[in-house]
PDB file of N, CA and C in Angstrom:
ATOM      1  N   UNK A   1     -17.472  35.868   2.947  1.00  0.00           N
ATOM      2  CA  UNK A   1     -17.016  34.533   2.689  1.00  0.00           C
ATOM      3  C   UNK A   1     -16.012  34.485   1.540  1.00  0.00           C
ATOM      4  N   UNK A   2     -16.060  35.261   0.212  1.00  0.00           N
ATOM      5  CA  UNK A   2     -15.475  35.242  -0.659  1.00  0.00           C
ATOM      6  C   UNK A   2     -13.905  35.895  -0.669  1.00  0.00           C
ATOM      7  N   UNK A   3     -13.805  37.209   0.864  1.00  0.00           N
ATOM      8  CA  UNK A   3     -12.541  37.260   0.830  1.00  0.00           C
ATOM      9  C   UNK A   3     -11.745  36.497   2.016  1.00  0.00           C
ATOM     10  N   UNK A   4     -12.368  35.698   2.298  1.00  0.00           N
ATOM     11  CA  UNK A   4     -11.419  34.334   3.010  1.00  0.00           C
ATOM     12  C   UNK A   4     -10.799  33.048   2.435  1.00  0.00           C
ATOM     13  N   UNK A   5     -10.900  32.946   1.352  1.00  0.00           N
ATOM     14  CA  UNK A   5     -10.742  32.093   0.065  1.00  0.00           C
ATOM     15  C   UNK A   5      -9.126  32.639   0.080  1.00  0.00           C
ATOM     16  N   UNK A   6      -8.161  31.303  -0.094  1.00  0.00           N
ATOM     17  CA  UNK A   6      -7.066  30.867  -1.168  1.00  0.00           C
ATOM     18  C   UNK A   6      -7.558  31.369  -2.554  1.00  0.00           C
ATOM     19  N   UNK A   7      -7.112  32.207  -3.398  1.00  0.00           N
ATOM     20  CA  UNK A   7      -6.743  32.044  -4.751  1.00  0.00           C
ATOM     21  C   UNK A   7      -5.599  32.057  -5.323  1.00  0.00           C
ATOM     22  N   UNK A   8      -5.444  31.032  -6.038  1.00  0.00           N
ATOM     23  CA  UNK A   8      -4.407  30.915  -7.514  1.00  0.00           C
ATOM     24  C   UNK A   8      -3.361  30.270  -6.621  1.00  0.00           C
ATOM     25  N   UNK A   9      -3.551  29.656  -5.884  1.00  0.00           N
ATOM     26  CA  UNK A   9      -2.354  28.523  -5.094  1.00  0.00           C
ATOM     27  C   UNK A   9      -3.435  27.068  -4.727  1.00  0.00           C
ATOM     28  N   UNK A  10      -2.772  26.240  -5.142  1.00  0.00           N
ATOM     29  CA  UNK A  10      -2.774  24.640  -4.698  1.00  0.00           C
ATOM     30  C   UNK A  10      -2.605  24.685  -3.537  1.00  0.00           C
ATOM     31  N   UNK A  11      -3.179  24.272  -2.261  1.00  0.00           N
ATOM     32  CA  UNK A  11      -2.620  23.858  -1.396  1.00  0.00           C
ATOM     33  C   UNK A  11      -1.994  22.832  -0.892  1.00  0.00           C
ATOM     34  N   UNK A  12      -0.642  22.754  -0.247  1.00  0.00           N
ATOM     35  CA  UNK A  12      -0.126  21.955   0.254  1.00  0.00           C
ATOM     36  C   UNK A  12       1.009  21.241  -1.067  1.00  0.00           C
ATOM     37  N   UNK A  13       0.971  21.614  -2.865  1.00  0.00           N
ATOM     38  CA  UNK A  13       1.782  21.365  -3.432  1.00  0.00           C
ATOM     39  C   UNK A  13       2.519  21.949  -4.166  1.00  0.00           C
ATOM     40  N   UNK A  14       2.993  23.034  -3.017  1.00  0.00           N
ATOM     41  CA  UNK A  14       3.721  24.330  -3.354  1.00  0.00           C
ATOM     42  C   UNK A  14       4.512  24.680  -2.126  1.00  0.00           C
ATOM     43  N   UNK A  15       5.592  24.795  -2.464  1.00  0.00           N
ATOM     44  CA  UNK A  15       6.413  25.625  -1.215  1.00  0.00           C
ATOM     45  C   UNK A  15       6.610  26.929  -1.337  1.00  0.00           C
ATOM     46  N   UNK A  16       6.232  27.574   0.046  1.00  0.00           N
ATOM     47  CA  UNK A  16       6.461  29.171  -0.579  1.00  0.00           C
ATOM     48  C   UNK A  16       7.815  29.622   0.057  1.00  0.00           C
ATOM     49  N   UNK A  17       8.952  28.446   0.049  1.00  0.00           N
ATOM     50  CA  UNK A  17      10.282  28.822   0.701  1.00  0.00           C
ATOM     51  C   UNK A  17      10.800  29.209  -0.976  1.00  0.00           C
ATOM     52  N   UNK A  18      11.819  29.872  -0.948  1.00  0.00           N
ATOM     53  CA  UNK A  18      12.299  30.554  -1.982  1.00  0.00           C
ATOM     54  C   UNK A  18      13.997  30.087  -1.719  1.00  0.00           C
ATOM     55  N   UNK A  19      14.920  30.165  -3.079  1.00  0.00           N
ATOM     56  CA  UNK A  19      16.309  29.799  -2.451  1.00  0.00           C
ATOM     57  C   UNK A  19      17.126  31.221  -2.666  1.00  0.00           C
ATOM     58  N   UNK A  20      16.281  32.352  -1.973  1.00  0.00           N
ATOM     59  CA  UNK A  20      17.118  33.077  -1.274  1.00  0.00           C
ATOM     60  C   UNK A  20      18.153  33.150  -0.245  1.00  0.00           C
ATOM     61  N   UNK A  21      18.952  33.613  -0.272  1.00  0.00           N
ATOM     62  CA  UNK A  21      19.975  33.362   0.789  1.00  0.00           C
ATOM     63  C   UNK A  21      20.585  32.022   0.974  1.00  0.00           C
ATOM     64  N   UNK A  22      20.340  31.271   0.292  1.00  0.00           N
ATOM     65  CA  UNK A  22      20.271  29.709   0.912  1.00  0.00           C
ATOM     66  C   UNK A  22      21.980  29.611  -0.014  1.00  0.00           C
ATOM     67  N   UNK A  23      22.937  29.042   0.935  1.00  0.00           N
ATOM     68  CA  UNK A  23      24.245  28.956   0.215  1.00  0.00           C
ATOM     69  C   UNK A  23      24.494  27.305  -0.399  1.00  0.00           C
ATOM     70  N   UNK A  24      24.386  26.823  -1.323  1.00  0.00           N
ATOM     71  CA  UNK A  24      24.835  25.409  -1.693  1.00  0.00           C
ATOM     72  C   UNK A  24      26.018  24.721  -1.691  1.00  0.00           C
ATOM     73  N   UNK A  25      26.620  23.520  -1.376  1.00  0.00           N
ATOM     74  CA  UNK A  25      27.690  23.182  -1.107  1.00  0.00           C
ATOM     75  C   UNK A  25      28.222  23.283  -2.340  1.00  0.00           C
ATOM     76  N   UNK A  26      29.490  23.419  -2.653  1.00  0.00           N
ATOM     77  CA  UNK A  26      30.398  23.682  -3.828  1.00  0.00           C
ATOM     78  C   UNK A  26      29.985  22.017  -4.389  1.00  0.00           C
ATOM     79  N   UNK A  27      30.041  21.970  -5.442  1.00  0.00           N
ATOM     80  CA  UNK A  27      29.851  20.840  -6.439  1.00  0.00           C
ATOM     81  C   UNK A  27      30.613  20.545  -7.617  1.00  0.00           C
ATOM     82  N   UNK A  28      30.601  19.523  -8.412  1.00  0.00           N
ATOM     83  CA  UNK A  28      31.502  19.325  -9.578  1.00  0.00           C
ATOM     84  C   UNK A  28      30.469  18.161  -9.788  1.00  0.00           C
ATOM     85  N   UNK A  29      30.966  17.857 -11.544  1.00  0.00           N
ATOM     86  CA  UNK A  29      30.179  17.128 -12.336  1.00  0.00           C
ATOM     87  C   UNK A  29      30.694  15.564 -12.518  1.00  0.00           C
ATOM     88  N   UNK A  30      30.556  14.749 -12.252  1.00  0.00           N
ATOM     89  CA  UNK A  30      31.333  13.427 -12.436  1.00  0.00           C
ATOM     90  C   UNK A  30      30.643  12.871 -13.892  1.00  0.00           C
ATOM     91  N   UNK A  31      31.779  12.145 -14.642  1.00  0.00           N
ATOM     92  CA  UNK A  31      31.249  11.689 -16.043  1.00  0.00           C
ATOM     93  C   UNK A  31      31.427  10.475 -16.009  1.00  0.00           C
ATOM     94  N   UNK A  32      30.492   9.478 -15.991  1.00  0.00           N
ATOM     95  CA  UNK A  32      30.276   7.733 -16.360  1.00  0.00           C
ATOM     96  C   UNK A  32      30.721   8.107 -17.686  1.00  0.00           C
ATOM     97  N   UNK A  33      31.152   6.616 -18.247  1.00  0.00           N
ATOM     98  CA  UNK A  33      30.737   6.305 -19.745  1.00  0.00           C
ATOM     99  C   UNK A  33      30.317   4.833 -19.257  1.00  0.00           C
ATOM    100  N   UNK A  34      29.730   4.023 -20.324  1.00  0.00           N
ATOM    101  CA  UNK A  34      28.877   3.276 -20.457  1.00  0.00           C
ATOM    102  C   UNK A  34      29.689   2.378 -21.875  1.00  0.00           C
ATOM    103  N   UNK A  35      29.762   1.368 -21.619  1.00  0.00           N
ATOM    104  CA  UNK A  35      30.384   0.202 -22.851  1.00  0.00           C
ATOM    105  C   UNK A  35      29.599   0.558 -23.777  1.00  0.00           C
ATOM    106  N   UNK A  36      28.142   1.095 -23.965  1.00  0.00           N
ATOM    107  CA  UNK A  36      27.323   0.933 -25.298  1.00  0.00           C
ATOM    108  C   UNK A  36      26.975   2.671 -25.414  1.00  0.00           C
ATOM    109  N   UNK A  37      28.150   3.627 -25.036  1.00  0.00           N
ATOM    110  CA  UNK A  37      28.489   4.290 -26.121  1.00  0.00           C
ATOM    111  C   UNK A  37      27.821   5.853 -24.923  1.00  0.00           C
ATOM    112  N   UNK A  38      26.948   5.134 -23.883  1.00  0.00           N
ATOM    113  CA  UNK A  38      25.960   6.563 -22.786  1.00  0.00           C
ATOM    114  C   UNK A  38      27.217   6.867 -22.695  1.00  0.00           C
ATOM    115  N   UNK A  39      26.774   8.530 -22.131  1.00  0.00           N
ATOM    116  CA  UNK A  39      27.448   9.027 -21.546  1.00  0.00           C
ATOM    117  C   UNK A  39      26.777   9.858 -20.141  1.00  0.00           C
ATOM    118  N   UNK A  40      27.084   9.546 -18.476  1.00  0.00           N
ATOM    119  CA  UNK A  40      26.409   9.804 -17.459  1.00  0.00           C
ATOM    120  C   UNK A  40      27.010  11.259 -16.767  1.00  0.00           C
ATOM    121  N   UNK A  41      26.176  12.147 -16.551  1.00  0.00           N
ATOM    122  CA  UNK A  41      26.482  13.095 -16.103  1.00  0.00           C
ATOM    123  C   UNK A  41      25.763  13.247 -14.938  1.00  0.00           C
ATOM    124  N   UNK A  42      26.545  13.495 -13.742  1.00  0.00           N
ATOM    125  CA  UNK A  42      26.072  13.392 -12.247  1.00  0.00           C
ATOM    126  C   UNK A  42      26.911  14.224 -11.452  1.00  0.00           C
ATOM    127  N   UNK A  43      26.064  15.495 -10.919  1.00  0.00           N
ATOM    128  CA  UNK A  43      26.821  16.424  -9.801  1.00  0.00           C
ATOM    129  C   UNK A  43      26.649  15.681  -8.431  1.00  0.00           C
ATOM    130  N   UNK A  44      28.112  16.150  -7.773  1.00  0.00           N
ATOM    131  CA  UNK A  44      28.170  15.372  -7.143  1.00  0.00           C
ATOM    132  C   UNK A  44      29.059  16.697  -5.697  1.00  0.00           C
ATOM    133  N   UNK A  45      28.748  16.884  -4.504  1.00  0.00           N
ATOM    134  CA  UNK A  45      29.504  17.401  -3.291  1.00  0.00           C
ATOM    135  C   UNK A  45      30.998  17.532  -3.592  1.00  0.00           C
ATOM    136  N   UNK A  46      31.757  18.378  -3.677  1.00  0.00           N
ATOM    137  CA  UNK A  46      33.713  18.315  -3.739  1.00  0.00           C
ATOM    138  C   UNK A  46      33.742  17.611  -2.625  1.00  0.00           C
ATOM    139  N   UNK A  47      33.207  17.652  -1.463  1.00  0.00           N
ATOM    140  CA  UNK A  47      33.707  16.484  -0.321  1.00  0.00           C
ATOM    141  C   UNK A  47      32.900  14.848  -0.339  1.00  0.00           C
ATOM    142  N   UNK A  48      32.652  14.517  -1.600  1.00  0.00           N
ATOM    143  CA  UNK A  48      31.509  13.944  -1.738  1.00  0.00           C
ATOM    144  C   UNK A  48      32.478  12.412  -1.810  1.00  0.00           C
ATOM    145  N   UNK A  49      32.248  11.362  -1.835  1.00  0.00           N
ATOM    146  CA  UNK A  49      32.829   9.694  -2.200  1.00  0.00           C
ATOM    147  C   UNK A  49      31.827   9.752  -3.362  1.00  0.00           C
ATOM    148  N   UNK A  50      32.802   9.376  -4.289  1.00  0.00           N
ATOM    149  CA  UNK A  50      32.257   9.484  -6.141  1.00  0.00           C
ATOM    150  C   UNK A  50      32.561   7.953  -5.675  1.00  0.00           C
ATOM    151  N   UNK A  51      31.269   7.312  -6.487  1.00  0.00           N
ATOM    152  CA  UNK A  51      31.560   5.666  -6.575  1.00  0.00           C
ATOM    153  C   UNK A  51      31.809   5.519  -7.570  1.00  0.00           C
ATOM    154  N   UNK A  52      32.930   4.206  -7.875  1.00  0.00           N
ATOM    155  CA  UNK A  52      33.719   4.140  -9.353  1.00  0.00           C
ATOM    156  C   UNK A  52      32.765   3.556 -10.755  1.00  0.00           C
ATOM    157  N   UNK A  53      32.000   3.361 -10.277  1.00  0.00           N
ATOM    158  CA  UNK A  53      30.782   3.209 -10.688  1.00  0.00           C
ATOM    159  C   UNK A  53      29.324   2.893 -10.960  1.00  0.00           C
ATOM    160  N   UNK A  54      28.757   3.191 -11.753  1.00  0.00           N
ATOM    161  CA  UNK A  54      27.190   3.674 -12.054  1.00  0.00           C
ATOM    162  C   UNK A  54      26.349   3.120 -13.012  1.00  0.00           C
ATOM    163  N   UNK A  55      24.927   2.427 -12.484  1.00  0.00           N
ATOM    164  CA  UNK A  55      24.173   1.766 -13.253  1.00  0.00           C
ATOM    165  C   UNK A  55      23.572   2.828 -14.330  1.00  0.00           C
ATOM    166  N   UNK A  56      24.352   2.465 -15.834  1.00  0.00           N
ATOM    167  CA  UNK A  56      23.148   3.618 -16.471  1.00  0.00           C
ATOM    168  C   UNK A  56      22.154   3.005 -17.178  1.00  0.00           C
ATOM    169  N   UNK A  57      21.440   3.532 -17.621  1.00  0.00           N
ATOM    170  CA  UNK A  57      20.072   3.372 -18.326  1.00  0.00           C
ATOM    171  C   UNK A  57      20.149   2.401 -18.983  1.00  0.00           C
ATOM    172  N   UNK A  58      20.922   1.550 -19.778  1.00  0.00           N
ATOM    173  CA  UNK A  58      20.791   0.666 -20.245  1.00  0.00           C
ATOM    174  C   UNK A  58      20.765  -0.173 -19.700  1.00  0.00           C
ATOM    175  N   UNK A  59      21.482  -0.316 -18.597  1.00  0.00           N
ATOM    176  CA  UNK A  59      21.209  -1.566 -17.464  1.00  0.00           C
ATOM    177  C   UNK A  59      22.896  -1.949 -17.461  1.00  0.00           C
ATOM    178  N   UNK A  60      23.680  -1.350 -18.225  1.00  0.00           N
ATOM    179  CA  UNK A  60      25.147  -1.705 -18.051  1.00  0.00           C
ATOM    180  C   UNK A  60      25.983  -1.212 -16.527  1.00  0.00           C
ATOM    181  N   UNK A  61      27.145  -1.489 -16.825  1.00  0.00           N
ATOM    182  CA  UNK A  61      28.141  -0.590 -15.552  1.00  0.00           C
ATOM    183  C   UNK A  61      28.816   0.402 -16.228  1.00  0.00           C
ATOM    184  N   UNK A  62      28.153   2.089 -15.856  1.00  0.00           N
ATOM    185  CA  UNK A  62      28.851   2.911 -16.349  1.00  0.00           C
ATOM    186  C   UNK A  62      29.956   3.150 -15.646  1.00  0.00           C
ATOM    187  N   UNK A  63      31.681   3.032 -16.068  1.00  0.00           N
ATOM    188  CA  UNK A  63      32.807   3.301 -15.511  1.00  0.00           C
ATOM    189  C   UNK A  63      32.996   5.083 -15.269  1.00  0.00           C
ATOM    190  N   UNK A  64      33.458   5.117 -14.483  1.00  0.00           N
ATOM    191  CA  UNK A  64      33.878   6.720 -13.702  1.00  0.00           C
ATOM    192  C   UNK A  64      35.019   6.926 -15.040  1.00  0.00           C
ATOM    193  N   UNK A  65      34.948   7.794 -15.750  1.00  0.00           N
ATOM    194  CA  UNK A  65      36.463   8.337 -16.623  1.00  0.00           C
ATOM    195  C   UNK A  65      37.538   9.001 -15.320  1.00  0.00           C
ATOM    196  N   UNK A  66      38.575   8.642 -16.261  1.00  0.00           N
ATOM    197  CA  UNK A  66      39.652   8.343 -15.601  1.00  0.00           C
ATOM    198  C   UNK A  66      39.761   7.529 -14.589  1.00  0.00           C
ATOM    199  N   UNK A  67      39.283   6.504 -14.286  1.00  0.00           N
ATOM    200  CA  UNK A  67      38.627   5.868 -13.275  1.00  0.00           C
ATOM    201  C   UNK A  67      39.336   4.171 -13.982  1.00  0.00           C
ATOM    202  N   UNK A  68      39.979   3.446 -12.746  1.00  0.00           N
ATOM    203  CA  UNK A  68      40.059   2.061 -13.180  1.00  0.00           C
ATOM    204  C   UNK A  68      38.996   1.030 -12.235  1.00  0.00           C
ATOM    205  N   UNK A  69      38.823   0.106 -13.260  1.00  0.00           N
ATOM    206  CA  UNK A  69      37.757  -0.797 -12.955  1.00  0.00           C
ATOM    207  C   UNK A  69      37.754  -1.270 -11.241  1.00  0.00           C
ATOM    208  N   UNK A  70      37.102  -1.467 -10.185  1.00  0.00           N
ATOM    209  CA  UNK A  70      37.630  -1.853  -8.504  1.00  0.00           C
ATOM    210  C   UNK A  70      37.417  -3.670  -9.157  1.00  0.00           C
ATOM    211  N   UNK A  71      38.066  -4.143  -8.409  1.00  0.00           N
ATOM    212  CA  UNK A  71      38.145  -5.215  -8.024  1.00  0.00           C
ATOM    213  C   UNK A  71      37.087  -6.554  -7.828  1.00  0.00           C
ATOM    214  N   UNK A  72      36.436  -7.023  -8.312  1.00  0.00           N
ATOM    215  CA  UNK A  72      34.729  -7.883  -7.536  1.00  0.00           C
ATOM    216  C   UNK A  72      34.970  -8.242  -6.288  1.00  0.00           C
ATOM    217  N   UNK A  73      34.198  -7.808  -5.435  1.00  0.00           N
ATOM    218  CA  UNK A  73      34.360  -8.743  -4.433  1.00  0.00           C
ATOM    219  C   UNK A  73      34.138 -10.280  -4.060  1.00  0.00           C
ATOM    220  N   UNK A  74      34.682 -10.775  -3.233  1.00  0.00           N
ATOM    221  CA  UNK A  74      34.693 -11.788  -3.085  1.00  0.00           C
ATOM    222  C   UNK A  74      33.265 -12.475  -2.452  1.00  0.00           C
ATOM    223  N   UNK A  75      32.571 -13.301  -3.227  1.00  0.00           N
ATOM    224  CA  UNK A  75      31.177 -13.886  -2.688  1.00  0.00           C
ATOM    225  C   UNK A  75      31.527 -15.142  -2.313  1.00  0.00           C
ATOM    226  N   UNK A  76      30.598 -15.536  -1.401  1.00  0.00           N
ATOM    227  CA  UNK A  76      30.287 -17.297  -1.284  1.00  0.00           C
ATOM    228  C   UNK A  76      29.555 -18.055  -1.887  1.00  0.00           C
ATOM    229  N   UNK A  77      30.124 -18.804  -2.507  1.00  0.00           N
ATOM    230  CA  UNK A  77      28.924 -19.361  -3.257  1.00  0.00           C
ATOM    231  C   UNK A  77      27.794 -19.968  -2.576  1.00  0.00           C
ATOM    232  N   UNK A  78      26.221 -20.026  -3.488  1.00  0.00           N
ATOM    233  CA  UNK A  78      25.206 -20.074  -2.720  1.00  0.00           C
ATOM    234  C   UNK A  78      25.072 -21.165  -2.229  1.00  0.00           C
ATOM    235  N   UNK A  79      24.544 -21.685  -1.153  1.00  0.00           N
ATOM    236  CA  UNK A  79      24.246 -22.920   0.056  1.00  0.00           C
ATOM    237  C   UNK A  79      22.753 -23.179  -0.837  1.00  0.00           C
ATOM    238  N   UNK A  80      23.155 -24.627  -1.066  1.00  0.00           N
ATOM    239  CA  UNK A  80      21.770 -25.234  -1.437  1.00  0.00           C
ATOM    240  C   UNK A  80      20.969 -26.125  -0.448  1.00  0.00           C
ATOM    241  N   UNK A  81      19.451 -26.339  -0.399  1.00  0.00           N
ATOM    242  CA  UNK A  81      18.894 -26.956   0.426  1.00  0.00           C
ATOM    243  C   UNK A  81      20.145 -28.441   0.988  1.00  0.00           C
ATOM    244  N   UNK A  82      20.342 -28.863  -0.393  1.00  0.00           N
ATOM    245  CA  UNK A  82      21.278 -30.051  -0.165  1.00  0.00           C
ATOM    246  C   UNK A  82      22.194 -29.775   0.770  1.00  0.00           C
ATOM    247  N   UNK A  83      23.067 -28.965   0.385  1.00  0.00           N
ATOM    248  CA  UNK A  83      24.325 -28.330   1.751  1.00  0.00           C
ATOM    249  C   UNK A  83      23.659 -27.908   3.119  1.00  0.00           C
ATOM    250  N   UNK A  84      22.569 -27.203   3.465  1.00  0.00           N
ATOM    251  CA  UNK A  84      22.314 -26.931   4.979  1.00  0.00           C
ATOM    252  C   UNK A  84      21.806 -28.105   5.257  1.00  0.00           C
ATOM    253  N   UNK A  85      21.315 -28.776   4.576  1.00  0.00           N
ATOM    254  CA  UNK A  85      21.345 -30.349   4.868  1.00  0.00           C
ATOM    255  C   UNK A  85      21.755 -31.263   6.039  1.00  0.00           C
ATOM    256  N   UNK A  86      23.327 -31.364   4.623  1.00  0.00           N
ATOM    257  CA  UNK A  86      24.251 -31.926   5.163  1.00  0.00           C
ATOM    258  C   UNK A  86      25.364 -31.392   6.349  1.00  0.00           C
ATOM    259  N   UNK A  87      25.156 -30.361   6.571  1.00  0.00           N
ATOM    260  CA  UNK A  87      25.463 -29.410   7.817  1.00  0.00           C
ATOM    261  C   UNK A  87      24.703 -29.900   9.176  1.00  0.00           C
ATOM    262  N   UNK A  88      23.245 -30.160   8.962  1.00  0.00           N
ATOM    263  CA  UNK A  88      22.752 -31.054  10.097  1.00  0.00           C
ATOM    264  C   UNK A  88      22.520 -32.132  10.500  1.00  0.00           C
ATOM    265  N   UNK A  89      22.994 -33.319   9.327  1.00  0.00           N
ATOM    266  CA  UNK A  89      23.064 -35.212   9.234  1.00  0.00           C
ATOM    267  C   UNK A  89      23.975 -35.154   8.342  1.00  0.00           C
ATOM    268  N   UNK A  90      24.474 -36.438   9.085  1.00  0.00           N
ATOM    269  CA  UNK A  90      25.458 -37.494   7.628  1.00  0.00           C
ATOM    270  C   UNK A  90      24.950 -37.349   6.640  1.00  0.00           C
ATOM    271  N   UNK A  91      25.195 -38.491   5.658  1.00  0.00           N
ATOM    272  CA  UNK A  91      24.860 -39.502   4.459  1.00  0.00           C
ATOM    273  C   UNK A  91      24.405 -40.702   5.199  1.00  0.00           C
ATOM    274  N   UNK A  92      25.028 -40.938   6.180  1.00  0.00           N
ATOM    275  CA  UNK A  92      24.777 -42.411   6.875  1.00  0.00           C
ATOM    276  C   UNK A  92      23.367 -41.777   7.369  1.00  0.00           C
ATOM    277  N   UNK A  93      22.974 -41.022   8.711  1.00  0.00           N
ATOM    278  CA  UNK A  93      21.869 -40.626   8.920  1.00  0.00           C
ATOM    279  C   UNK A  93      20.556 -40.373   8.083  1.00  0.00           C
ATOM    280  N   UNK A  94      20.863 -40.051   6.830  1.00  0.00           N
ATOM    281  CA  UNK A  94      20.112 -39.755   6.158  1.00  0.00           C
ATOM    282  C   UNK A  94      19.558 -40.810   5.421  1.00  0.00           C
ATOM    283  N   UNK A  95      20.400 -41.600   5.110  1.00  0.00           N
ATOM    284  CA  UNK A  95      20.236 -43.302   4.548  1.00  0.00           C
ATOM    285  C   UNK A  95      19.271 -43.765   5.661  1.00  0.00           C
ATOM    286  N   UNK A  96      20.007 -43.903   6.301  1.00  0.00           N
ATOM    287  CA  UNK A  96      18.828 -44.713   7.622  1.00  0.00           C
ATOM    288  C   UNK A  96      17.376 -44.084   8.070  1.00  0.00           C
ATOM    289  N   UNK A  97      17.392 -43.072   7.610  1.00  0.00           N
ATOM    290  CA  UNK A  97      16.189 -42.106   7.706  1.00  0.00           C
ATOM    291  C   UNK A  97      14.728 -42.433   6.868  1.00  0.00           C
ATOM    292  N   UNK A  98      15.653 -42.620   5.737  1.00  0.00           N
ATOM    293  CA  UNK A  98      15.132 -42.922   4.408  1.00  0.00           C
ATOM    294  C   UNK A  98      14.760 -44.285   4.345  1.00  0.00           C
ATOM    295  N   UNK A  99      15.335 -45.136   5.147  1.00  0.00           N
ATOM    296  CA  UNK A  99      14.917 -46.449   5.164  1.00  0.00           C
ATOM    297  C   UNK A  99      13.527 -46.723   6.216  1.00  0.00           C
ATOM    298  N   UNK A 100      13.968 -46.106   7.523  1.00  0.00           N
ATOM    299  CA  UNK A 100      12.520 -46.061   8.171  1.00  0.00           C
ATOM    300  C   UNK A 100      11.774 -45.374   8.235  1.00  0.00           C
ATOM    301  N   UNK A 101      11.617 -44.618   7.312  1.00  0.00           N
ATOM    302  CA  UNK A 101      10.732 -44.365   6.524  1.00  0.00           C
ATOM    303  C   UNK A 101       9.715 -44.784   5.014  1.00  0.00           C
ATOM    304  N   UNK A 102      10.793 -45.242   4.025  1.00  0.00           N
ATOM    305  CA  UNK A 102       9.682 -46.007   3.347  1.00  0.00           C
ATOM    306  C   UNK A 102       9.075 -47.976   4.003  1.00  0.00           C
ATOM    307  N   UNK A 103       9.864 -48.635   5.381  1.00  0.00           N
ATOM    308  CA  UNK A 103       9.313 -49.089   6.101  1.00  0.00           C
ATOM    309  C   UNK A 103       7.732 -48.794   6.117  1.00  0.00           C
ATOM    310  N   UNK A 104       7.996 -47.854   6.906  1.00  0.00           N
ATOM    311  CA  UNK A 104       6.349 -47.272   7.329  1.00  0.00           C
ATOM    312  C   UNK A 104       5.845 -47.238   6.099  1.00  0.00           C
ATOM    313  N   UNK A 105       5.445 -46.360   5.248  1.00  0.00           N
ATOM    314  CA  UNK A 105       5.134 -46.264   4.133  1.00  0.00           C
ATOM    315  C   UNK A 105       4.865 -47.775   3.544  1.00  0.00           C
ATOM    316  N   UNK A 106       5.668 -48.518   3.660  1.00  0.00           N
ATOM    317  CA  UNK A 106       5.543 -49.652   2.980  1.00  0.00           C
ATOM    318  C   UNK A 106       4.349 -50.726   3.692  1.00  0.00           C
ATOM    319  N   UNK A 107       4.423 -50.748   5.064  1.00  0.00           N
ATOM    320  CA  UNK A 107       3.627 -51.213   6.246  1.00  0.00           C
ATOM    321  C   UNK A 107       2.169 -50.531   6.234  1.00  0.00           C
ATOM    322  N   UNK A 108       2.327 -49.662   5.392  1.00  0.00           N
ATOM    323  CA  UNK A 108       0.604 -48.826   5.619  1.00  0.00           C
ATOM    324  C   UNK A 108       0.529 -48.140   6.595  1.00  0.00           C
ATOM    325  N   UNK A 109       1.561 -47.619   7.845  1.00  0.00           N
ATOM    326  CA  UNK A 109       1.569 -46.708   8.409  1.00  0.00           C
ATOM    327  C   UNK A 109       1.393 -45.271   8.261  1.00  0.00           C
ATOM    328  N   UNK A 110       2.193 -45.177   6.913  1.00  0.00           N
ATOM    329  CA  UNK A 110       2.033 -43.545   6.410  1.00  0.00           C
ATOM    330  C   UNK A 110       1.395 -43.909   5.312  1.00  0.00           C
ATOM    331  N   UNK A 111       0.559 -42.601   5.418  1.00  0.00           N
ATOM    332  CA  UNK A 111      -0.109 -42.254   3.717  1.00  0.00           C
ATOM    333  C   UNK A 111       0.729 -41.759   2.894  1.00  0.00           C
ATOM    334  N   UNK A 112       0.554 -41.824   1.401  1.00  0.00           N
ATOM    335  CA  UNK A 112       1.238 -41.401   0.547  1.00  0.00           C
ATOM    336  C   UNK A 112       0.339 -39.717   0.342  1.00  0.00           C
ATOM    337  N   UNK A 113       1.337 -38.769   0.355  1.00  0.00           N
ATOM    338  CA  UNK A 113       0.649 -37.404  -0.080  1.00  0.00           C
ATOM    339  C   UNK A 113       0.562 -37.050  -1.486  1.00  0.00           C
ATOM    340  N   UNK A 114      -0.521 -36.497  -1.916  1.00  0.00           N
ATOM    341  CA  UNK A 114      -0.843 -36.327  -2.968  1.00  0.00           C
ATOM    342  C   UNK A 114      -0.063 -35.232  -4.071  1.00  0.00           C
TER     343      UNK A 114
END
């Protein structure tokens, strides 16, 4: 029983592949800087898309050196309940809505919710 035993290996949190033979893609180092002074060091593929820039640790935008700032893109500003709203009724509709409704309400038809 004792020489059927694993010794001196973990199982399952160990690889027993080795990086023999194994060829790696050519690489280079890309350098962020950071407005508050980081400096980011990140290897990166020679055929690789380097993005112009990188969240570093401080929570800033580290810029790519030699690198000029891209452009913001263009957003929409956000749609408020009010706007999808008014995308599906007037003002007029909504007036009149509002009227037969506190009607009822007023008539004792509807309860008031708590």
């Amino acid at each position: 029983m004792p020489d059927r035993s694993l010794r001196g290996m973990s199982i399952g949190s160990k690889s027993m592949e080795s990086d023999e033979g194994v060829d790696f893609a050519p690489r280079f180092q890309a350098y962020y800087d950071c407005p508050n002074g980081h400096t980011i060091i990140l290897p990166f593929a020679t055929d690789a898309d380097v993005p112009p820039i990188w969240e570093c640790r401080c929570g800033e935008e580290a810029l790519l050196r030699d690198a000029e700032k891209p452009e913001p893109k263009a957003t929409k500003p956000q749609r408020t309940h009010w706007d999808m709203l008014l995308e599906r009724r007037t003002v007029k509709e909504l007036e009149d809505l509002l009227d037969e409704r506190l009607e009822l309400l007023r008539a004792g038809k509807l309860r008031r919710s708590a």
